[in-house]
Protein backbone atom coordinates (compact mmCIF):
# COMPACT_ATOMS: atom_id res chain seq x y z
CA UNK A 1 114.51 99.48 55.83
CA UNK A 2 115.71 95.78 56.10
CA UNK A 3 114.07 93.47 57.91
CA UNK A 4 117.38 91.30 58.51
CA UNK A 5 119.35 92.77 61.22
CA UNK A 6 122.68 90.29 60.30
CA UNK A 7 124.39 88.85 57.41
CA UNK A 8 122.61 87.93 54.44
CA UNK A 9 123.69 84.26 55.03
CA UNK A 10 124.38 81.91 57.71
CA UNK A 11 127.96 80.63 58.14
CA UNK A 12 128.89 76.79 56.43
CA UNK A 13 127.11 74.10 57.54
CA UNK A 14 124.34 76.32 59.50
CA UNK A 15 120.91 76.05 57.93
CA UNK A 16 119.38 78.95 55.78
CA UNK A 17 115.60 79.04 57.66
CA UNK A 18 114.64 77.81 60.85
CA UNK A 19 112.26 75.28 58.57
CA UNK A 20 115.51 73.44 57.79
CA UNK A 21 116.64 73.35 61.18
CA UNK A 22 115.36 71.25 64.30
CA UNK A 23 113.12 72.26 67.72
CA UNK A 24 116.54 71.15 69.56
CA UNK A 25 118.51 73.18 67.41
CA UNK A 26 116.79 75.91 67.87
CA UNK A 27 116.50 75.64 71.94
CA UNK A 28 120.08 74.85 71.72
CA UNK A 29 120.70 77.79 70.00
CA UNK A 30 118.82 79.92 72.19
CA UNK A 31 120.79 78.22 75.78
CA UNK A 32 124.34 78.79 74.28
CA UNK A 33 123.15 83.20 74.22
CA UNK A 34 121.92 83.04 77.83
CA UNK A 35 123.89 83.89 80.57
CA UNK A 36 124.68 81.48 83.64
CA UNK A 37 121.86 81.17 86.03
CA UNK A 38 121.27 83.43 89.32
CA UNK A 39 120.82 81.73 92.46
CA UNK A 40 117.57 81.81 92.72
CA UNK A 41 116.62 79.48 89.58
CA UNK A 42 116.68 75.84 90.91
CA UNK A 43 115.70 74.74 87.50
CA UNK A 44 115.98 76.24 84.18
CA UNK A 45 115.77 75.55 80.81
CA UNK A 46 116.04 71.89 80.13
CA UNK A 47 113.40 70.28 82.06
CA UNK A 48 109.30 70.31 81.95
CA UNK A 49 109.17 73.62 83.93
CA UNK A 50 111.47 76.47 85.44
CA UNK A 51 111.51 76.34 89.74
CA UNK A 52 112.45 79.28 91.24
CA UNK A 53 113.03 79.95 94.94
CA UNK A 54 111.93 83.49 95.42
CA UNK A 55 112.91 86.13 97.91
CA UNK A 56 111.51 86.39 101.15
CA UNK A 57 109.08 89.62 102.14
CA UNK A 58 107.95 90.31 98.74
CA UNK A 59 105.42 89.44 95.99
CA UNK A 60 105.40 87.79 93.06
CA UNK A 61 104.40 90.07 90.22
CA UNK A 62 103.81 88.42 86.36
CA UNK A 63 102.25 89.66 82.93
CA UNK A 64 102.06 87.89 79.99
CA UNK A 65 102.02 89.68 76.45
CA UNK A 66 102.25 88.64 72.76
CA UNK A 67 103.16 90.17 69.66
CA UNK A 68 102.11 88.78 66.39
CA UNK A 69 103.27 89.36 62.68
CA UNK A 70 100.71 91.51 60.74
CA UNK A 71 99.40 93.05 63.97
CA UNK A 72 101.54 94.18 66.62
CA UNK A 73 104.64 94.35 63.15
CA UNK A 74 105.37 94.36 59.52
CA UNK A 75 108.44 92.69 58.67
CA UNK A 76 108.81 94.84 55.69
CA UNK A 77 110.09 97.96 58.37
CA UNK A 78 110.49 96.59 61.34
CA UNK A 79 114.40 94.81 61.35
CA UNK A 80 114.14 91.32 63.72
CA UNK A 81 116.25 92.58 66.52
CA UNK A 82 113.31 95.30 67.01
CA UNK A 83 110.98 92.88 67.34
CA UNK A 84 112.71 90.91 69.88
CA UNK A 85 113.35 94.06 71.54
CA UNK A 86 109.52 94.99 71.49
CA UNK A 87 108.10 91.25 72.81
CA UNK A 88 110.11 91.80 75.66
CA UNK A 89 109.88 95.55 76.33
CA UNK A 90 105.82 95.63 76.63
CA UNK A 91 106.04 93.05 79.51
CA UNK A 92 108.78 95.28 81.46
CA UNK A 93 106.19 98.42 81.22
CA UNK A 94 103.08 95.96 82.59
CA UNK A 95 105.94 95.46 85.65
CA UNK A 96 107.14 99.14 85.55
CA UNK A 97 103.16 99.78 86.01
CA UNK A 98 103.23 97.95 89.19
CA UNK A 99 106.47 99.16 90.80
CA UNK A 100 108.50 95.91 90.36
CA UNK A 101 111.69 94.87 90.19
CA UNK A 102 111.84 92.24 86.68
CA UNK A 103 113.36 89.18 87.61
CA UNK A 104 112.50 86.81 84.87
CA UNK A 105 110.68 85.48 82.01
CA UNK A 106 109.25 82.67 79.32
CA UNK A 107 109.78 82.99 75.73
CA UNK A 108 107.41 81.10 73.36
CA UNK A 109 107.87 81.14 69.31
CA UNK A 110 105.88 80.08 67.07
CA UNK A 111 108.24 80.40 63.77
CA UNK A 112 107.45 80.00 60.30
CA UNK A 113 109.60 77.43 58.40
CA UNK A 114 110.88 80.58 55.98
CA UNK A 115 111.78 82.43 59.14
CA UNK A 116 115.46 83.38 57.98
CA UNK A 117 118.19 81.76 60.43
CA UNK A 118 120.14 85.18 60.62
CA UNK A 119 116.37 87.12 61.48
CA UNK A 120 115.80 84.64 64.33
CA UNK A 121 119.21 85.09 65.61
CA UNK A 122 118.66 89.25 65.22
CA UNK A 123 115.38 88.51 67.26
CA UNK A 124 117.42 86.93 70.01
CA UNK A 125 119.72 90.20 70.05
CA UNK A 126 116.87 92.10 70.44
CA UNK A 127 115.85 90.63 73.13
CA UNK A 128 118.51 89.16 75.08
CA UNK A 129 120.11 93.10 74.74
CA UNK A 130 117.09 94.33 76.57
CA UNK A 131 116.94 91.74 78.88
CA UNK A 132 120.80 92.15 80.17
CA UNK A 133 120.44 95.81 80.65
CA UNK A 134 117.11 94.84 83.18
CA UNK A 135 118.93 91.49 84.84
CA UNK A 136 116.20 89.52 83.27
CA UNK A 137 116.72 85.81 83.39
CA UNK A 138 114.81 83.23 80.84
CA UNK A 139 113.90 80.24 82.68
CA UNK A 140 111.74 78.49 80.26
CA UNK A 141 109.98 78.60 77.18
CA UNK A 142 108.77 76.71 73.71
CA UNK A 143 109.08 77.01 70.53
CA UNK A 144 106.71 75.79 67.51
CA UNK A 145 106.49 75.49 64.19
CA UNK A 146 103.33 76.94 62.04
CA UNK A 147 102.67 78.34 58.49
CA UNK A 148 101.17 81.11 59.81
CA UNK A 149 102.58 84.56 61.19
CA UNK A 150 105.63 85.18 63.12
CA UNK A 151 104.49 84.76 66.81
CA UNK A 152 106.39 86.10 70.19
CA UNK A 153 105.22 85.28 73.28
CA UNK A 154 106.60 86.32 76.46
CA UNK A 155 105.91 85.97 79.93
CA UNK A 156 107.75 88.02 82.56
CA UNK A 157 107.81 87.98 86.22
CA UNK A 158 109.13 90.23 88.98
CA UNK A 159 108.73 91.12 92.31
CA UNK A 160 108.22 93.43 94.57
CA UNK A 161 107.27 94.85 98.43
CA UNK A 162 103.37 94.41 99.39
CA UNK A 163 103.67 98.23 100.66
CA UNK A 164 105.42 98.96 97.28
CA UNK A 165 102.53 97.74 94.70
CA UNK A 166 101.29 100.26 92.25
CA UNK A 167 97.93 99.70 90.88
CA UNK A 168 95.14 101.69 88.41
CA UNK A 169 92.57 101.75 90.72
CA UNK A 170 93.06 104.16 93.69
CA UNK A 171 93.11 107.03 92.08
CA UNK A 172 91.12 110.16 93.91
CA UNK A 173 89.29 113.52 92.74
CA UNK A 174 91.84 116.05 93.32
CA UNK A 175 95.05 114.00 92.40
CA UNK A 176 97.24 115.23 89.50
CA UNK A 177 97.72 113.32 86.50
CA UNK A 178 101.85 112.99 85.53
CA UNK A 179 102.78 111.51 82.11
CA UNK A 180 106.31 110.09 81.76
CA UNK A 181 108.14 111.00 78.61
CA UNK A 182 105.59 111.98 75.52
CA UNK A 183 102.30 111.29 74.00
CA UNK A 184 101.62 109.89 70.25
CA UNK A 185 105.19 109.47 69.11
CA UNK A 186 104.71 105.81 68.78
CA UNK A 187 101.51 106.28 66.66
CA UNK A 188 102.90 109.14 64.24
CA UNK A 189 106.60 106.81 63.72
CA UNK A 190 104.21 103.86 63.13
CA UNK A 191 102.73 106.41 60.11
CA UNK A 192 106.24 107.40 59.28
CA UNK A 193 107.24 103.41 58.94
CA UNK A 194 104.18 102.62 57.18
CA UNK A 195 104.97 105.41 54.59
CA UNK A 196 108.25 104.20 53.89
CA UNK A 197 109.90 107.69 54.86
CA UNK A 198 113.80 107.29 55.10
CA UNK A 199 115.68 107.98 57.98
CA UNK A 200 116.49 111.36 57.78
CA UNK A 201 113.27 112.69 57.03
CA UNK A 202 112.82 114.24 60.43
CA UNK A 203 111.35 111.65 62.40
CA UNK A 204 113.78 109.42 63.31
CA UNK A 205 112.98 109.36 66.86
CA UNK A 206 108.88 109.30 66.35
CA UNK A 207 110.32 105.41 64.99
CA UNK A 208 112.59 105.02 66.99
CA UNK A 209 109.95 105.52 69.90
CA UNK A 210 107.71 102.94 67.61
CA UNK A 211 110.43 100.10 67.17
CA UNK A 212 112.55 100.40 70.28
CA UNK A 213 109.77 101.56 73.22
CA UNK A 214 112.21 102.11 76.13
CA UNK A 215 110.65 100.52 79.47
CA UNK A 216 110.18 102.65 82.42
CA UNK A 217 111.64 99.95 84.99
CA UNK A 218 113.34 102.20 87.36
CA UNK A 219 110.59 105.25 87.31
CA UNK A 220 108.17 102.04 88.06
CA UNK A 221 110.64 101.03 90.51
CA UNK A 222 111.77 104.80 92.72
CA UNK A 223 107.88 105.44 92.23
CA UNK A 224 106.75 102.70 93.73
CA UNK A 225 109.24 102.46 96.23
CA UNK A 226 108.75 106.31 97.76
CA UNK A 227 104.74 105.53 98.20
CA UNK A 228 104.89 109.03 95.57
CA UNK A 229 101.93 107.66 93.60
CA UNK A 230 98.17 106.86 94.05
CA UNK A 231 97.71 105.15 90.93
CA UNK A 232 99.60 103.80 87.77
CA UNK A 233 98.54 102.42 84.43
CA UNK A 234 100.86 101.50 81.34
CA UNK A 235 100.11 102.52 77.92
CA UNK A 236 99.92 100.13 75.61
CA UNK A 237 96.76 101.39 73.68
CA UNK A 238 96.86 104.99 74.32
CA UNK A 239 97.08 107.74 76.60
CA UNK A 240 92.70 108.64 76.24
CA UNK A 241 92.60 104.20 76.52
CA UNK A 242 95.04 104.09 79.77
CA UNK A 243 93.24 107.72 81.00
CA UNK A 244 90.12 105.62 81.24
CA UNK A 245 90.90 102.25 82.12
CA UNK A 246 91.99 104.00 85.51
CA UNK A 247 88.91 106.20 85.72
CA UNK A 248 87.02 103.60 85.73
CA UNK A 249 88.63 101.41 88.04
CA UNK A 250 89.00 103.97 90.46
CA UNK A 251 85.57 104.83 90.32
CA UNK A 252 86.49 108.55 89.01
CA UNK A 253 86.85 110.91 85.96
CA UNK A 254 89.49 112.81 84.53
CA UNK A 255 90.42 115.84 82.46
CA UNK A 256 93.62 116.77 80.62
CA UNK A 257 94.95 119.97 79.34
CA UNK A 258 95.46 120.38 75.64
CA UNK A 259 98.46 123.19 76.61
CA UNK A 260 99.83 121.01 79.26
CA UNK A 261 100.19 117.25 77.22
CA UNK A 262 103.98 117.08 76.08
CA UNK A 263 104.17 116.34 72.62
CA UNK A 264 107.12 116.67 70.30
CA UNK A 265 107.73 118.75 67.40
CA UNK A 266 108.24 115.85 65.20
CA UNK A 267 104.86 113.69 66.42
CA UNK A 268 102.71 117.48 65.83
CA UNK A 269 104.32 118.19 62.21
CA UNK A 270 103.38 114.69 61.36
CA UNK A 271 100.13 114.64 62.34
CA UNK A 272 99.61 118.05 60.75
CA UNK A 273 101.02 116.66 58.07
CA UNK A 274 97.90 114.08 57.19
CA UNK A 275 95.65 116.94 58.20
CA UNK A 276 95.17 114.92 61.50
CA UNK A 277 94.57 117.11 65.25
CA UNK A 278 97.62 116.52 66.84
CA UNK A 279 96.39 116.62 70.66
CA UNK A 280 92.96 113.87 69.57
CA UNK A 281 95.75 111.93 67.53
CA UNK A 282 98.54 111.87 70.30
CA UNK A 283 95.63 110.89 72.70
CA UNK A 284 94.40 107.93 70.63
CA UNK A 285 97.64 106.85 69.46
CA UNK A 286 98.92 103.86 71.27
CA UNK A 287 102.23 101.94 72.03
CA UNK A 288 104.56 104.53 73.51
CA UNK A 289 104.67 102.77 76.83
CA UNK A 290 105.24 105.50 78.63
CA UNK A 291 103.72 105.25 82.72
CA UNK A 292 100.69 107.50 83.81
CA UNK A 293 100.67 108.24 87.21
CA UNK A 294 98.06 110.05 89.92
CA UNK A 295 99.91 111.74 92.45
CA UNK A 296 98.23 112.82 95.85
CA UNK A 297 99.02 116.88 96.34
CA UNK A 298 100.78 115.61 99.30
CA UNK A 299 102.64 113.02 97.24
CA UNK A 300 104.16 115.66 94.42
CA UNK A 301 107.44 116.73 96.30
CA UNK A 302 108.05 112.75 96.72
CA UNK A 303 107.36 111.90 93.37
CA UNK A 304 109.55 114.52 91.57
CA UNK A 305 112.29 113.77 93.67
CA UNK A 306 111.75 109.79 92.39
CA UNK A 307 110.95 110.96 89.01
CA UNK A 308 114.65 113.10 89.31
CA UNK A 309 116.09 110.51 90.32
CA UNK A 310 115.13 107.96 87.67
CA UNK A 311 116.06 110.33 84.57
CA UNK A 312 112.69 110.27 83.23
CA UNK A 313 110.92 113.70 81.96
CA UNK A 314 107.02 113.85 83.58
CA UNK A 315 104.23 116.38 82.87
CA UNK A 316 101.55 117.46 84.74
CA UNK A 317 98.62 116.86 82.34
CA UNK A 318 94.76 117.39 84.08
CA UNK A 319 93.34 116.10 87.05
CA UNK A 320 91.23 112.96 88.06
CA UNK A 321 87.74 114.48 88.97
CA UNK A 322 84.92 113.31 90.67
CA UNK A 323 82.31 111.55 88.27
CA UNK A 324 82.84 109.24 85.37
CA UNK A 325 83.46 112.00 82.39
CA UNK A 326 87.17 111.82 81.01
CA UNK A 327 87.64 114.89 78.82
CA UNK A 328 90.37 117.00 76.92
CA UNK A 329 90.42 120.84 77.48
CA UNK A 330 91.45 122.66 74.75
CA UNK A 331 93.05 125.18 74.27
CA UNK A 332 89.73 127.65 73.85
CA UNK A 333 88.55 126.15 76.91
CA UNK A 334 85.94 123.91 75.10
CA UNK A 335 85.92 120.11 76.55
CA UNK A 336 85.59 117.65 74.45
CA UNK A 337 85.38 113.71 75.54
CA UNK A 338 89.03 111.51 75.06
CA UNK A 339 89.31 109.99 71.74
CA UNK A 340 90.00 105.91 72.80
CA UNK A 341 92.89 104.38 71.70
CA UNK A 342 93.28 100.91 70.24
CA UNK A 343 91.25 97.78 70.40
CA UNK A 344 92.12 94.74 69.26
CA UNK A 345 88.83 93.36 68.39
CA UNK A 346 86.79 96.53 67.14
C-alpha cells in the first residue's frame, strides 16, 4: 500500500518536499483549501490567535490530541490522506464522548523537510474531507519544521447545552452497558496492515476501521441531547481501558458478556488466526473509537430511539455493578478480570 495518496510529482514550479518550500508557503497553502469563515469567527487564520464569539446558552467543550509517526502510524501502510483523516477524527470522538456539537479546531505540524509536497497535500484531504462532512472550521494553527517524525496536532472545540453534557463518571450499579458499532476491529486491521496482507484478503474493513475510524458525532450528539445516557467514555485505548476508566470514575465495577460483545467475523478469524482469544484480544485492542455508554433501565427506550435515529448499531454488553471489579463472563460462566488496553508509557 502507498503511502502517497496523489501524483508522484508536484506540478512545474511547485517544490518536491515541504523542506524546499517556506512556513508561508505552506500556511498559504493550507488558507487557499479552507472554506470562507462562519459568522462566528471574528478572527481567523492570519493573526497571533483565532477570536471566536460563541453562542449564547451553551458550553464550550475542547480536546486536544496528537498523532505521531512511528506511534500512532507507519507511513509504509498508512496513505497521507488517512492520516489527516485520523488526527482529526480522534478529537471528534473525545467531543462525540461529551454530547457536542464540533464547531472548530487548531492544526499544528511539525513536518520533516523530506515530507513529500503531494503527501502533505493528501494529509490536508484527509482532513479537510472529514472536517466538511462535521462543519468543522480551522481557526488557527502552526506549523514547524524538525528532523524528527511526522507530527499532527489538533485541537478541536465544540459546544454544547449544560443539561446536554455527557461525562464517564455517573455511571450506577444496575445501568446497562451499550457499545456502538464493534470491538477489536481496529486492533486486528492494525495486524492485517502490519503484515502487509493485500486488500482482498478478507479484511478490508478490519483496516479500513484502523485507517479511517468513523466519529460518532451525531450518536454523541441525539444521545446527549435525549438525557438517554448516564455515562459516556470514548475508546481510544480499548474497550477493557475505556470499561475501567469509567468504573473508576464513577466509583463502580462492571462486567461484560463474552456472548453479548459484537465482534465481526473478520476481527475473530484474525485473531484466531495468530492463535490469539478473540473476546481478551477485541477487549484490549484499542483505536476503534467507537462510544460506550451506561444507560439507566429507565433511560433504554430513549436511548434506542436516539441510537435509531443516528444510524449507529449498539449492543448491550454487561452491566456496571456495585464494587470496583471489572470482569469478562465467558461463555462457561467463568469470570475472568478485563485485559487493559494500551498505554503509552508502559
Amino acid at each position: 500500500m502507498s503511502a502517497t495518496d496523489s501524483g508522484n510529482s508536484p506540478p512545474d514550479g511547485l517544490p518536491a518536499t515541504v523542506g524546499g518550500s517556506s512556513e508561508a508557503f505552506l500556511i498559504d497553502r493550507i488558507r487557499s483549501r479552507i472554506p470562507p469563515p462562519p459568522p462566528w469567527l471574528v478572527v481567523g487564520i492570519g493573526d497571533d490567535a483565532a477570536v471566536m464569539e460563541r453562542e449564547r446558552n451553551r458550553l464550550d467543550v475542547v480536546t486536544t490530541d496528537v498523532v505521531v509517526e512511528g506511534v500512532h502510524f507507519d507511513r509504509r501502510y498508512f496513505p497521507a490522506r488517512a492520516i489527516g483523516f485520523k488526527a482529526l477524527a480522534v478529537n471528534l470522538s473525545d467531543l462525540a464522548a461529551m454530547g457536542a456539537t464540533p464547531r472548530s479546531m487548531t492544526l499544528s505540524l511539525v513536518l520533516p523537510p523530506a515530507l513529500g509536497l503531494a503527501d502533505f497535500d493528501g494529509l490536508l484531504d484527509g482532513l479537510l474531507s472529514l472536517a466538511a462532512a462535521h462543519r468543522v472550521s480551522i481557526v488557527g494553527g502552526n506549523i514547524a519544521r524538525s528532523p524528527g517524525p511526522l507530527v499532527v496536532d489538533v485541537t478541536a472545540s465544540g459546544t454544547v447545552r449544560r443539561r446536554h453534557v455527557l461525562t464517564r463518571n455517573a455511571a450506577r450499579p444496575g445501568d446497562e452497558l451499550w457499545l456502538s458499532g464493534t470491538a477489536g476491529a481496529a486492533a486486528a486491521g492494525l495486524g492485517a496492515c502490519s503484515a502487509g496482507l493485500a486488500s482482498g484478503a478478507g479484511f478490508d474493513d478490519c483496516v479500513e476501521r484502523f485507517l479511517r475510524p468513523e466519529p460518532r458525532v451525531r450518536l454523541g450528539m441525539l444521545v446527549g441531547r435525549t438525557r438517554s445516557a448516564r455515562a459516556c467514555i470514548d475508546l481510544s485505548d480499548g474497550l477493557g481501558d475505556g470499561i475501567r476508566q469509567m468504573a473508576s470514575a464513577s466509583s463502580t465495577g462492571a462486567v461484560i458478556e463474552e456472548s453479548d460483545l459484537p465482534l465481526s467475523e473478520a476481527t475473530s478469524t484474525w485473531f484466531a488466526r495468530q492463535g490469539l482469544d478473540p473476546v481478551v484480544s477485541a477487549i484490549a485492542g484499542g483505536e476503534d473509537y467507537e462510544l460506550l455508554f451506561a444507560v439507566a433501565p429507565r433511560q433504554l427506550r430513549a436511548f434506542l430511539a436516539a441510537t435509531r435515529q443516528s444510524g449507529v448499531p449498539v449492543a448491550r454488553i454487561g452491566v456496571v455493578t456495585k464494587g470496583s471489579a471489572c470482569v469478562v463472563r465467558r461463555a462457561d460462566g467463568r469470570e475472568q478480570p478485563l485485559p487493559g488496553g494500551f498505554a503509552h508509557f508502559r
